[in-house]
C-alpha atoms as a PDB file:
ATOM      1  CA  UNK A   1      85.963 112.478 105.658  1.00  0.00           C
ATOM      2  CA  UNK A   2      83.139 111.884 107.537  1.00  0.00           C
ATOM      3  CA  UNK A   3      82.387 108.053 108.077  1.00  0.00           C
ATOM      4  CA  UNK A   4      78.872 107.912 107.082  1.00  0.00           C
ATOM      5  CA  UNK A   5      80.307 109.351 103.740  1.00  0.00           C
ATOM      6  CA  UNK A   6      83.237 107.039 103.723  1.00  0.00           C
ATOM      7  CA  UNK A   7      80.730 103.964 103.920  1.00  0.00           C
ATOM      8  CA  UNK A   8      78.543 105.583 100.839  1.00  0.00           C
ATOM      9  CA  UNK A   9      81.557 105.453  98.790  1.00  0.00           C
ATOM     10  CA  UNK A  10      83.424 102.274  99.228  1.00  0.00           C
ATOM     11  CA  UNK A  11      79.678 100.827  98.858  1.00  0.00           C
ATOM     12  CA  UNK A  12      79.633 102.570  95.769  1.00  0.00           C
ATOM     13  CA  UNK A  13      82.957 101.234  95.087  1.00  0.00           C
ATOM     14  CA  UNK A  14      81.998  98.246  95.708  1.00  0.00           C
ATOM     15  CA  UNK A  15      79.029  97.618  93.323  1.00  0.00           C
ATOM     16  CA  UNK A  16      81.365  99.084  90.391  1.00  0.00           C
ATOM     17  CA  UNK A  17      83.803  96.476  91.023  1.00  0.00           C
ATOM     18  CA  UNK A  18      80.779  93.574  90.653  1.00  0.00           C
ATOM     19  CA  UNK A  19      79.617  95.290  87.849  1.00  0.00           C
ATOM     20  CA  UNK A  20      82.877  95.302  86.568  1.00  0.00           C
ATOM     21  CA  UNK A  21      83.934  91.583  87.547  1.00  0.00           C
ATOM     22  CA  UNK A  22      80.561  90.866  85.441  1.00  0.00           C
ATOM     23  CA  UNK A  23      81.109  93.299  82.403  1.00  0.00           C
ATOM     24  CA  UNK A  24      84.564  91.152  82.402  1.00  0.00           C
ATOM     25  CA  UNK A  25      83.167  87.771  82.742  1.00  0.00           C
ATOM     26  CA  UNK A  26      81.464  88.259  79.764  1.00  0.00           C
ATOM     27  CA  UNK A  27      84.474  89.706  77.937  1.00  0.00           C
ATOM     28  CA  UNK A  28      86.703  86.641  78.942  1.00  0.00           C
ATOM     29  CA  UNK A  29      84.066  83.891  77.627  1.00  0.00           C
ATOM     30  CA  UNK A  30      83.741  85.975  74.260  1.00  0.00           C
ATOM     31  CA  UNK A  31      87.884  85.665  74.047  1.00  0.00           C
ATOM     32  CA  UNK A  32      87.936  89.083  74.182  1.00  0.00           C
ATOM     33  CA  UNK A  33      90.089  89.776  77.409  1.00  0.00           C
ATOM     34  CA  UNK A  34      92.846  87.445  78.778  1.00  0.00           C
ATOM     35  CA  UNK A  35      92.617  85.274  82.096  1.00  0.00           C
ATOM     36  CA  UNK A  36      94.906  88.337  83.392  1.00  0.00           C
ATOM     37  CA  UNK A  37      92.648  90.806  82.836  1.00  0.00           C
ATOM     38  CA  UNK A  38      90.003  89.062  84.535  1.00  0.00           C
ATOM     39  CA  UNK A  39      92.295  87.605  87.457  1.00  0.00           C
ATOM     40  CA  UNK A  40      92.965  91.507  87.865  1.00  0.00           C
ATOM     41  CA  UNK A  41      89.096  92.198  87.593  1.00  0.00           C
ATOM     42  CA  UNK A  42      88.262  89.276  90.647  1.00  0.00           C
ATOM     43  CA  UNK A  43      91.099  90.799  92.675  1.00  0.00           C
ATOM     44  CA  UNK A  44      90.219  94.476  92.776  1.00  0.00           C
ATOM     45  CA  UNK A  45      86.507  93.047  93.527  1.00  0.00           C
ATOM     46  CA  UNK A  46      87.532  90.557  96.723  1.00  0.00           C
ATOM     47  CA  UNK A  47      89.734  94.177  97.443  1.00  0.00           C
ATOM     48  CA  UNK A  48      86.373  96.409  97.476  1.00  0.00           C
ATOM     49  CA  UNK A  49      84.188  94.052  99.192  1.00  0.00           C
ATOM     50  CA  UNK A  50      87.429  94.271 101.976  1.00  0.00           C
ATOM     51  CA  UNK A  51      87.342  97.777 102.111  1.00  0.00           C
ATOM     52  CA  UNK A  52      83.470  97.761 102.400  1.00  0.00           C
ATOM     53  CA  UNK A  53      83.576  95.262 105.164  1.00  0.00           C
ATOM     54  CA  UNK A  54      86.036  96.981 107.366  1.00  0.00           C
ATOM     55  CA  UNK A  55      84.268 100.591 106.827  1.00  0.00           C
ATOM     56  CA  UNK A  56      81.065  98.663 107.907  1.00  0.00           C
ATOM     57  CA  UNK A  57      83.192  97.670 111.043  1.00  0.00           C
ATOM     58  CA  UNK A  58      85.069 101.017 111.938  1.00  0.00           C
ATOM     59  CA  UNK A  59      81.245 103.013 111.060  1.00  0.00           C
ATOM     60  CA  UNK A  60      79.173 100.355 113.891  1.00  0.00           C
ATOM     61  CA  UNK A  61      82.321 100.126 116.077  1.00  0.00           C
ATOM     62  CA  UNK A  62      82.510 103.616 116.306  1.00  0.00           C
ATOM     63  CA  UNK A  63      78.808 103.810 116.901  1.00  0.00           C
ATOM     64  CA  UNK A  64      78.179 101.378 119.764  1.00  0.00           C
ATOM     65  CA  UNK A  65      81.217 102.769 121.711  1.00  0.00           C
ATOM     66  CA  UNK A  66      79.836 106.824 121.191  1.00  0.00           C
ATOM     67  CA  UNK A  67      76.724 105.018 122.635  1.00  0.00           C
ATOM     68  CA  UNK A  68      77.996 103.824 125.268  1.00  0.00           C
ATOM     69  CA  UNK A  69      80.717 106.074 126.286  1.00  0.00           C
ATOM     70  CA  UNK A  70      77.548 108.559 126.530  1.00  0.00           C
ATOM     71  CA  UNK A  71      74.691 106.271 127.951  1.00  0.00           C
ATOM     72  CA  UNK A  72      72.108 107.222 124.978  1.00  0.00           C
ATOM     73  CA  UNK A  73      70.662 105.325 122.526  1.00  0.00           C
ATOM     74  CA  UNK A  74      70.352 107.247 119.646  1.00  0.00           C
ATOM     75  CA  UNK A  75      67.835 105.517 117.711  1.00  0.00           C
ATOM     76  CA  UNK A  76      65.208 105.766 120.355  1.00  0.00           C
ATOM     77  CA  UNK A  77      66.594 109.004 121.325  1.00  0.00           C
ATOM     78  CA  UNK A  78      66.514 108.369 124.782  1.00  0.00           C
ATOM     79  CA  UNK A  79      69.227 107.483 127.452  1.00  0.00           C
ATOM     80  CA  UNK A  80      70.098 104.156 128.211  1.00  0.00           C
ATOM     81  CA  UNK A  81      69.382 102.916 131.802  1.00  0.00           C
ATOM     82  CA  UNK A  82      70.363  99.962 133.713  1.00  0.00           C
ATOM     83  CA  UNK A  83      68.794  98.017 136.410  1.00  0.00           C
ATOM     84  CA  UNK A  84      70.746  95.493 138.639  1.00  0.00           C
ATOM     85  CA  UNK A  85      67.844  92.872 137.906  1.00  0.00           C
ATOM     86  CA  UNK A  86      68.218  92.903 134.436  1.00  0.00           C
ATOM     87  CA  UNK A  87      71.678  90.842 134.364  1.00  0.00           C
END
């Protein structure tokens, strides 16, 4: 899977489990749902927001280093030049 895709979905992941935690929230102070069920409902949240963090981390690691393993900036589609002066 391709990473950009990858980070799509676990953010979509990730905004169903809020929604979710919320939907369940609701539930609970109605007495409708059990402090399990929405113990179960904050953990598979904090567990999406992990995934979506580390995806983040893996998509901009994996940017910077193609960037500068090749010496071009992609988002000013130009290469990337040094000067000794600049440091």
């Amino acid at each position: 899977m391709k990473v950009l895709n990858r980070v799509i979905l676990v953010q979509k992941a990730d905004t169903i489990a809020q929604k979710r935690l919320e939907i369940t929230k609701q539930r609970y102070f109605l007495g409708k749902l059990s402090i399990t069920d929405l113990n179960i409902a904050l953990n598979e949240t904090v567990q999406a927001r992990q995934n979506y963090v580390n995806v983040l981390k893996a998509y901009w690691t994996s940017f910077y280093t193609l960037r500068r393993l090749t010496l071009f900036d992609f988002l000013k589609n130009e290469k990337i030049t040094y000067s000794e002066g600049r440091f």
